[in-house]
N, C-alpha and C. Protein backbone atom coordinates (compact mmCIF):
# COMPACT_ATOMS: atom_id res chain seq x y z
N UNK A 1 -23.60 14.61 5.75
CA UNK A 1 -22.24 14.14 5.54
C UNK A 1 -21.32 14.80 6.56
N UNK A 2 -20.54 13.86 6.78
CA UNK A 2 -19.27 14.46 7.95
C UNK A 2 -17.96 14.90 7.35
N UNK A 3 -17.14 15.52 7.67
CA UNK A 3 -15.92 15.88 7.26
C UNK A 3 -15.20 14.73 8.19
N UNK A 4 -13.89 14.91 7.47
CA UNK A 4 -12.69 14.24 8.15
C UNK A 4 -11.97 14.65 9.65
N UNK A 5 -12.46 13.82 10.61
CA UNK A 5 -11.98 13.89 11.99
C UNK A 5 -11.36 12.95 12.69
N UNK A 6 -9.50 13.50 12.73
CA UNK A 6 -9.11 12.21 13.49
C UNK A 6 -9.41 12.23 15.17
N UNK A 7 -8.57 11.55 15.24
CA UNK A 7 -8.79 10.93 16.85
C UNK A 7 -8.81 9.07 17.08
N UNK A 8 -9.05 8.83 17.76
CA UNK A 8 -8.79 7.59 18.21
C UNK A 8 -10.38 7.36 18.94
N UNK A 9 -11.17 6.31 18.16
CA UNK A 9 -12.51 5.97 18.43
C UNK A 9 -13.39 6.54 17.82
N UNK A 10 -13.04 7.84 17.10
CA UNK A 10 -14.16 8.91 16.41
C UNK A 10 -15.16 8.20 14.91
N UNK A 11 -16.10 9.03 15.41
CA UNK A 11 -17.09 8.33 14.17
C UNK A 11 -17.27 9.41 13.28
N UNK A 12 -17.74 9.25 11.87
CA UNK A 12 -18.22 9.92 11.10
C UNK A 12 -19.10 9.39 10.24
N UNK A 13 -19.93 10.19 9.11
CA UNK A 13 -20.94 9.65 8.35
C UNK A 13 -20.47 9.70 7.12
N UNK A 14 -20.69 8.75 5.98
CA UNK A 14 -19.71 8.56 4.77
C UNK A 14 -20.43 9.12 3.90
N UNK A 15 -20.11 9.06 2.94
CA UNK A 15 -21.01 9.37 1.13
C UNK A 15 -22.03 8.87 1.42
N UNK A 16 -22.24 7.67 1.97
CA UNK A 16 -23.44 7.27 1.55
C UNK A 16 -24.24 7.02 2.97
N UNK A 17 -23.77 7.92 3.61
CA UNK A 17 -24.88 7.94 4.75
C UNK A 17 -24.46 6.95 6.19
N UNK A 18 -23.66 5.95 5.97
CA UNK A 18 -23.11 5.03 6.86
C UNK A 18 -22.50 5.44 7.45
N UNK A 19 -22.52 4.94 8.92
CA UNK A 19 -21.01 5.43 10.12
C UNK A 19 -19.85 4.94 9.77
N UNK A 20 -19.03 5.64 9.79
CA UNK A 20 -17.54 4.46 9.47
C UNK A 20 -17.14 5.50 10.89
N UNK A 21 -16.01 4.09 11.26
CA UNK A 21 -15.58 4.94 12.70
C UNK A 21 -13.89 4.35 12.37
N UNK A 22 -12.93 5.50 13.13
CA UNK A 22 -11.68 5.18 12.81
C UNK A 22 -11.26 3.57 13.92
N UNK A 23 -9.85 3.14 13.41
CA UNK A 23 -9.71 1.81 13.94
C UNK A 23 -8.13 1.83 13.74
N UNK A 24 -7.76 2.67 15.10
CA UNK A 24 -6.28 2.44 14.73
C UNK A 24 -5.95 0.93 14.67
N UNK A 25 -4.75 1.00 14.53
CA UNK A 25 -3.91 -0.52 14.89
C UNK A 25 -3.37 -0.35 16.41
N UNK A 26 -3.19 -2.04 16.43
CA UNK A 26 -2.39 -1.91 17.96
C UNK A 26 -1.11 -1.62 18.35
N UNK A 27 -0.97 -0.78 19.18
CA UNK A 27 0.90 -0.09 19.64
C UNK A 27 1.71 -1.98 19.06
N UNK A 28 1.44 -2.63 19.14
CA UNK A 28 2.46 -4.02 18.85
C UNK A 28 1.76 -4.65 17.72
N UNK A 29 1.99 -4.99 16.89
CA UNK A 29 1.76 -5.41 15.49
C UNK A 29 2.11 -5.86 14.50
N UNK A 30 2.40 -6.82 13.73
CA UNK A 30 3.11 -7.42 12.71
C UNK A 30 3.25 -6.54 11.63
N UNK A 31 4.49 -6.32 11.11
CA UNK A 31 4.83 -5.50 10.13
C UNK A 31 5.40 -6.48 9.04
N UNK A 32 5.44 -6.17 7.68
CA UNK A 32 5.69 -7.36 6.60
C UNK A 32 6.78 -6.32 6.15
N UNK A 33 8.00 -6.18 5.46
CA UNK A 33 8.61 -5.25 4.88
C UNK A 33 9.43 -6.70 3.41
N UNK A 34 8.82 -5.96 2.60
CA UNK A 34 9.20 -5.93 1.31
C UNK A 34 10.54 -4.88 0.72
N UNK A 35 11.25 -5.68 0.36
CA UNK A 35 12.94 -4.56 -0.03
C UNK A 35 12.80 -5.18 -1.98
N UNK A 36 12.90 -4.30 -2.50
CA UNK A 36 13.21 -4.48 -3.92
C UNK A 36 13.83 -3.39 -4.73
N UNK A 37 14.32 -3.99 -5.70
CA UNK A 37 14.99 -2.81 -6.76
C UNK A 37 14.42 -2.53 -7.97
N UNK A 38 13.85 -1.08 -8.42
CA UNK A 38 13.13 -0.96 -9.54
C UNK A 38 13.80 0.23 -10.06
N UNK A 39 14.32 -0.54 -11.58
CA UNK A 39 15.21 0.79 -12.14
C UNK A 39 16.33 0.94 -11.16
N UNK A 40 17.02 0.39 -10.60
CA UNK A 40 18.13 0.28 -10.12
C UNK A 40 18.02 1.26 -8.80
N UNK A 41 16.54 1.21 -8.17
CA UNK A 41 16.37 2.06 -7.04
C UNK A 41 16.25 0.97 -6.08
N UNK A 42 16.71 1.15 -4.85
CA UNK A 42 16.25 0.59 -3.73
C UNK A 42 15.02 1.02 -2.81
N UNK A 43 13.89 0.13 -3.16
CA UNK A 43 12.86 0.41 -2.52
C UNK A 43 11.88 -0.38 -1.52
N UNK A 44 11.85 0.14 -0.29
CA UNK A 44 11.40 -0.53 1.11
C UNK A 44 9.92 -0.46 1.14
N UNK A 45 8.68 -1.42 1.31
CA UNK A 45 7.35 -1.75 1.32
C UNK A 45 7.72 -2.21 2.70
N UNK A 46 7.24 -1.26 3.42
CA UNK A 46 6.22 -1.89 4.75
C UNK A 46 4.60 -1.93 5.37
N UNK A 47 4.67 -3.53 5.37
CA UNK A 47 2.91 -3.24 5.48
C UNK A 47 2.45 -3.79 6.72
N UNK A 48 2.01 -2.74 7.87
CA UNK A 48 1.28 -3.20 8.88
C UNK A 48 -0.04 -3.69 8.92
N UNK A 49 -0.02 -5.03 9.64
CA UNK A 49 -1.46 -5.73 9.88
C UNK A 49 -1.97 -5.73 11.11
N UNK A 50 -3.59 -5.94 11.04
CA UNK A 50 -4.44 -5.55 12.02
C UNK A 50 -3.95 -7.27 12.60
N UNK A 51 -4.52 -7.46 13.74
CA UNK A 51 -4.51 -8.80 14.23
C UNK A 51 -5.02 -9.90 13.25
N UNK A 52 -6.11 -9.67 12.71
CA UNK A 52 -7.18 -10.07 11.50
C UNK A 52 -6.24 -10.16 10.25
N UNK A 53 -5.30 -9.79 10.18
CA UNK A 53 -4.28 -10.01 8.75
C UNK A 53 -4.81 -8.79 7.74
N UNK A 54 -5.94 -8.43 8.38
CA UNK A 54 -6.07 -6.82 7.16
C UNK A 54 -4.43 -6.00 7.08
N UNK A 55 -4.89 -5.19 5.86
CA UNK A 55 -3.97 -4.55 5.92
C UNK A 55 -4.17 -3.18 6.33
N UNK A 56 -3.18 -2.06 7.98
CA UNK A 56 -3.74 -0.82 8.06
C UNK A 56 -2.53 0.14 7.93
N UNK A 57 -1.86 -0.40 7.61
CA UNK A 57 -0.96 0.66 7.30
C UNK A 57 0.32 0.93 6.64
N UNK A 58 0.82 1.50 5.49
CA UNK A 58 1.64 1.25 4.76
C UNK A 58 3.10 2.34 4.56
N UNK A 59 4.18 1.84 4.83
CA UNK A 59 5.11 3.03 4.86
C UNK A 59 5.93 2.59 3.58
N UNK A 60 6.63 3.64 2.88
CA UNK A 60 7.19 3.45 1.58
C UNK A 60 8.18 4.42 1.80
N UNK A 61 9.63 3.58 1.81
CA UNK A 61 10.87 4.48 2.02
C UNK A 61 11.64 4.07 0.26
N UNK A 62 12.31 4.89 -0.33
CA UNK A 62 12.71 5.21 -1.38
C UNK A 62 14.17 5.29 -1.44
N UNK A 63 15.37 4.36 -1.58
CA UNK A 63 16.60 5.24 -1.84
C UNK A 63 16.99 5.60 -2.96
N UNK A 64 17.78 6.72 -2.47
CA UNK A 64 18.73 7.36 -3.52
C UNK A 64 17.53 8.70 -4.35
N UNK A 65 16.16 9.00 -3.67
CA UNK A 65 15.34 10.05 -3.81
C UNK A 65 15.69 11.72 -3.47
N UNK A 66 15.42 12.20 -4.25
CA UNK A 66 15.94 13.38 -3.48
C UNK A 66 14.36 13.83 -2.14
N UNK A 67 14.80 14.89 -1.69
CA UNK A 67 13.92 15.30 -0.68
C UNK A 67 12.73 15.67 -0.84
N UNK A 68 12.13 15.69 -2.19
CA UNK A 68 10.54 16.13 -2.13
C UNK A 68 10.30 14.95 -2.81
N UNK A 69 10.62 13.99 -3.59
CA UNK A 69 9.92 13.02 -3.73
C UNK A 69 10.11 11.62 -2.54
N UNK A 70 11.03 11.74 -1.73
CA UNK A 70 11.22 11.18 -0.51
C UNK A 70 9.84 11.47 0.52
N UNK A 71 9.80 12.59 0.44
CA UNK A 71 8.80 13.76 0.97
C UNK A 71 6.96 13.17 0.23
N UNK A 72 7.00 13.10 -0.75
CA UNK A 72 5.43 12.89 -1.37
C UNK A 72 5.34 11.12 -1.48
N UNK A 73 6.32 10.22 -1.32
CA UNK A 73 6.40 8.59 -1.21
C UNK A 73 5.55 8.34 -0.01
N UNK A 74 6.17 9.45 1.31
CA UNK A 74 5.92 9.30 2.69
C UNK A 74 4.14 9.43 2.92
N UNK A 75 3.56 11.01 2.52
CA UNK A 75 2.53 11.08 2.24
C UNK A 75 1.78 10.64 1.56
N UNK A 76 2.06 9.90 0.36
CA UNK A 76 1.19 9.40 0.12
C UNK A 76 0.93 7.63 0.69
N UNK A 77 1.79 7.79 1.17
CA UNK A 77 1.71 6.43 2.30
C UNK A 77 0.83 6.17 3.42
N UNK A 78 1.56 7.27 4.07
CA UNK A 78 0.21 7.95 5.18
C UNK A 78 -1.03 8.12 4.87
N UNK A 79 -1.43 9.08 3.76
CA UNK A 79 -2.58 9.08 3.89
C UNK A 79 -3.57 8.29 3.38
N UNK A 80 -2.91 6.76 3.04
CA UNK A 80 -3.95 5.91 2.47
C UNK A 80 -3.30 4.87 3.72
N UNK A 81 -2.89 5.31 4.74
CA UNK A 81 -3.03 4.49 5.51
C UNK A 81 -4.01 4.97 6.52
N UNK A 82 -4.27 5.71 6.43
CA UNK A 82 -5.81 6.35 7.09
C UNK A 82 -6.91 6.36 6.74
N UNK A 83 -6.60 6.23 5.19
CA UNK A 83 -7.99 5.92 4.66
C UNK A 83 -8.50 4.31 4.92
N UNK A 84 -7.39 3.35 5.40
CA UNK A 84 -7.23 2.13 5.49
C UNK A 84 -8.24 2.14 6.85
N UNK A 85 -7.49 2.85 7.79
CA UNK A 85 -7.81 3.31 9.10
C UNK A 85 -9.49 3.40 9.11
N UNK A 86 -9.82 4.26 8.35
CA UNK A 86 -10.84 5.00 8.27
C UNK A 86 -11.97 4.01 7.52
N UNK A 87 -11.73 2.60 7.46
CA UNK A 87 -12.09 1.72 6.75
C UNK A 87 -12.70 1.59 5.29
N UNK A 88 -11.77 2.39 4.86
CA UNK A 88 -11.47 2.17 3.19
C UNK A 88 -11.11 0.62 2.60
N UNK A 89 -11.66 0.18 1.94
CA UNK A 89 -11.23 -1.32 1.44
C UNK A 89 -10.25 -1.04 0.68
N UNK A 90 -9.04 -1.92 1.03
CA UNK A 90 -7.86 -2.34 0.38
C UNK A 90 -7.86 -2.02 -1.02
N UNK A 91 -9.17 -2.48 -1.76
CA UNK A 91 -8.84 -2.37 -3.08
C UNK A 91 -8.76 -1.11 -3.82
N UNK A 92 -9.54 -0.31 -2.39
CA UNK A 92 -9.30 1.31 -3.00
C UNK A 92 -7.99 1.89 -3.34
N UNK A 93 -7.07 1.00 -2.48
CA UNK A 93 -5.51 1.47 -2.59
C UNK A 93 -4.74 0.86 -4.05
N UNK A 94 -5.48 -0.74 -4.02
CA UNK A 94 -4.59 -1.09 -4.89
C UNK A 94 -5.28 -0.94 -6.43
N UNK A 95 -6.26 -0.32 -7.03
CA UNK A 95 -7.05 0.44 -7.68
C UNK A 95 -6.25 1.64 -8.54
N UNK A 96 -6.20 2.91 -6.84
CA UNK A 96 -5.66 3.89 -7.32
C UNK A 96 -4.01 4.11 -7.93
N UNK A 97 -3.31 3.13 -6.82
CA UNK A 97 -1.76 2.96 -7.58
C UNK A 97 -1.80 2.05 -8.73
N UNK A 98 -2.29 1.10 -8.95
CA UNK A 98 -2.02 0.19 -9.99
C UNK A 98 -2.07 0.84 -11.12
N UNK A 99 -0.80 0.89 -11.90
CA UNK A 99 -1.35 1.52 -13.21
C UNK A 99 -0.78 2.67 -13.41
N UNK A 100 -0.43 3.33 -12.40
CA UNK A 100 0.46 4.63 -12.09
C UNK A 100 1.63 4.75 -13.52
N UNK A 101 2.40 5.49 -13.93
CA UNK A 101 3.45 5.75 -14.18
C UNK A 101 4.40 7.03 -13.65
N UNK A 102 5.60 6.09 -14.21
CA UNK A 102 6.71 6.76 -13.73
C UNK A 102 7.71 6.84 -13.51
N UNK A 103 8.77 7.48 -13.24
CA UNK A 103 10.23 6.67 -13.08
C UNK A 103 10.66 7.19 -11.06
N UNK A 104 11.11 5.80 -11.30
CA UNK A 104 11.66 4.53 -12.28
C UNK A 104 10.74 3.86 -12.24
N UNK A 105 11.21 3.08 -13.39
CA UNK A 105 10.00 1.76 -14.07
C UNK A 105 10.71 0.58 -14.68
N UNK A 106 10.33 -0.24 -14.77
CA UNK A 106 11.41 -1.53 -15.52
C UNK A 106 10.71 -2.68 -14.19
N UNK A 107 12.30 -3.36 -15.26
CA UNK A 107 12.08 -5.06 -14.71
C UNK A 107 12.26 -4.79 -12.53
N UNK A 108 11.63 -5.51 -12.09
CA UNK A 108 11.43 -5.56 -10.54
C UNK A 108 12.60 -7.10 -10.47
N UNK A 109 13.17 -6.60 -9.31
CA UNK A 109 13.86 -7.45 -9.31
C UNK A 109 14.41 -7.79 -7.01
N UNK A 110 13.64 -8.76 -6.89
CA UNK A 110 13.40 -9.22 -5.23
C UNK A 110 11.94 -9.80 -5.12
N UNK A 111 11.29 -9.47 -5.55
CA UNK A 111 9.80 -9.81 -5.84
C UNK A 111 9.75 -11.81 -6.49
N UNK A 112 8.99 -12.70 -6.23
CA UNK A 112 8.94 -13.75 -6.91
C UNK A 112 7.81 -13.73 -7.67
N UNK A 113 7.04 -12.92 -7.97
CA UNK A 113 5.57 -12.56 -8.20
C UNK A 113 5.58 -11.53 -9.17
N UNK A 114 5.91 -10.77 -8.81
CA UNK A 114 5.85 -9.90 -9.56
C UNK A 114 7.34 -9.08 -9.93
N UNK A 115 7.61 -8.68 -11.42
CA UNK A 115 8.79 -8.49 -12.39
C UNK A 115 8.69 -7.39 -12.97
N UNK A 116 7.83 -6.72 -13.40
CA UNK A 116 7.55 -5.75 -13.68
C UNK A 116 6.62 -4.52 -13.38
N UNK A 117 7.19 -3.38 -13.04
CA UNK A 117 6.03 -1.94 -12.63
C UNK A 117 6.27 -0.89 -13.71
N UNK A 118 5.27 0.29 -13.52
CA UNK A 118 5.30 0.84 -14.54
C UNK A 118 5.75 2.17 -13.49
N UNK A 119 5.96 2.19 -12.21
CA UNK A 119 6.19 3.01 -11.70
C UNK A 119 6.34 2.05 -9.98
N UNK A 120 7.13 3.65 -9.07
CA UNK A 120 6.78 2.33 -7.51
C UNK A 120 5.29 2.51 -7.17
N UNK A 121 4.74 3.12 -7.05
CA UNK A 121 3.31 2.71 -7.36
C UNK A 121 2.61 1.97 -7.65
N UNK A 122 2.89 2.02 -8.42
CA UNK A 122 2.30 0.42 -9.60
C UNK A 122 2.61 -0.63 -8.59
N UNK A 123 3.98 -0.74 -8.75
CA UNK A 123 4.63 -2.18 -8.07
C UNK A 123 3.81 -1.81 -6.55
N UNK A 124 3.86 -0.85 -5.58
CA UNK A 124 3.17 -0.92 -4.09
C UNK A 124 1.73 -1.35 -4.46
N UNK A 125 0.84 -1.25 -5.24
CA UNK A 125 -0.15 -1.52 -6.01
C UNK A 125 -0.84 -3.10 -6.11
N UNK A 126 0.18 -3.19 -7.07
CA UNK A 126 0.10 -4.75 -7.62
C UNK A 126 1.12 -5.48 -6.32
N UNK A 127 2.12 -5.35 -5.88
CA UNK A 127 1.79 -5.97 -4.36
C UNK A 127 1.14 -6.63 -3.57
N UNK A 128 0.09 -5.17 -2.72
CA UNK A 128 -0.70 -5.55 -2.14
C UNK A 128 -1.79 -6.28 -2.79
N UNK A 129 -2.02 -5.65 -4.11
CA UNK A 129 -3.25 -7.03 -4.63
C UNK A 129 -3.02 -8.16 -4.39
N UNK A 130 -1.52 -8.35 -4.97
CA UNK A 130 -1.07 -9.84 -5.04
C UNK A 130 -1.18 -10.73 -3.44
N UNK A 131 -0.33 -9.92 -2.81
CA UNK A 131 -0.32 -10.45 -1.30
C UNK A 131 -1.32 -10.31 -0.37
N UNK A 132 -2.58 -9.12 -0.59
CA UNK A 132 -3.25 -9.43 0.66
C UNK A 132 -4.62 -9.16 -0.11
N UNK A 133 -4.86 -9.25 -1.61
CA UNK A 133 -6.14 -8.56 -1.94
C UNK A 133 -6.60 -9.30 -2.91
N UNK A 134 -5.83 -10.47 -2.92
CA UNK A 134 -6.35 -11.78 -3.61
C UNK A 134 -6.28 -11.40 -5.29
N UNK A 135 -5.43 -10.72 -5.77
CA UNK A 135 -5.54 -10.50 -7.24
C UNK A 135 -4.59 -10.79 -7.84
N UNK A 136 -5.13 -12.19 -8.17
CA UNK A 136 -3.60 -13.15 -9.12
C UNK A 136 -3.55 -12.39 -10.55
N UNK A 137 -4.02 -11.54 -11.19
CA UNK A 137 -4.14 -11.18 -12.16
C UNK A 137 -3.57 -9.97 -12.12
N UNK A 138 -2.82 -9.32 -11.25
CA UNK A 138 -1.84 -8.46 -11.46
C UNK A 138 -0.23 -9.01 -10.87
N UNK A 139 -0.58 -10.41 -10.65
CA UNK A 139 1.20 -10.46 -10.43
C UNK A 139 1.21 -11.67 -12.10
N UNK A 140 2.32 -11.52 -12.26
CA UNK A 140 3.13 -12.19 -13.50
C UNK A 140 3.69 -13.29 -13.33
N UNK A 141 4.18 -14.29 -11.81
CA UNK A 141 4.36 -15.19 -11.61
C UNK A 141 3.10 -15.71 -10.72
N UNK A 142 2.01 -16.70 -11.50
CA UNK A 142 1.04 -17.31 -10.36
C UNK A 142 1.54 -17.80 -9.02
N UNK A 143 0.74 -18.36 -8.10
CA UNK A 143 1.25 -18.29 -6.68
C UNK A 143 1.69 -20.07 -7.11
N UNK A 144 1.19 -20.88 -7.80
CA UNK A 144 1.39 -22.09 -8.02
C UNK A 144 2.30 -22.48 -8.57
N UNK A 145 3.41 -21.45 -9.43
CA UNK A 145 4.62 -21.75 -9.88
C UNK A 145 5.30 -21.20 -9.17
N UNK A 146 5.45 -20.88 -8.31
CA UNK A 146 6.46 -19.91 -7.38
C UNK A 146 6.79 -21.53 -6.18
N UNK A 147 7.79 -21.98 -6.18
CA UNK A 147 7.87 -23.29 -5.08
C UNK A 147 9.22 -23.01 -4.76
């Protein structure tokens, strides 16, 4: 087994014995940014895509946070955007947030899909399921009534 080594092109050996090799994104790249209000917070979803429409990288800005949870939104952004990198499947992300709690929590409100989180987590979560991980079963408005 390998430990964690960045760099740009680097390989390593996984749990289970396989190479996974890192895969940045390209310096120019489509970015998707999602703006919504949860619990009367203003909260920014940006999700960078590979050329391929994967998803590799995710930034999560927070207003009205104070500085260490501004601070742990960021990181934990980052580092599952490396694990993205590091070719982690999507669903590992939307897995571990889905389900989260926390405040704030309540009705979502900018979203057509989805209305409710139990935290921003949750909602960054059920998101990406919804939008890039094919899981109609965590948004609350199907994609077929939404016109």
């Amino acid at each position: 087994m390998g430990g964690l080594a960045g760099g740009h092109g680097r390989r390593l050996c996984g749990l289970a014995g396989a190479a996974v090799s890192f895969e940045p994104l390209p310096n120019r790249r489509e970015v998707v940014r999602q703006a919504v209000r949860i619990g009367g917070q203003r909260v920014y979803l940006d999700v960078g895509l590979y050329p391929d429409g994967r998803v590799g990288e995710i930034f999560l800005a927070v207003q009205q946070t104070g500085g260490s949870y501004r601070w742990i939104y960021d990181e934990v952004a980052r580092s599952n955007s490396k694990l993205l990198q590091w070719g982690a499947p999507i669903e590992e992300v939307i897995d571990g947030w889905t389900g989260s709690k926390g405040k704030p929590h309540g009705p979502v409100q900018g979203d057509a899909r989805i209305k409710y989180c139990s935290s921003i987590l949750d909602y960054c979560g059920r998101y990406l399921g919804v939008y890039y991980g094919g899981r109609e079963d965590l948004a609350h408005i199907k994609a077929q009534e939404v016109l």
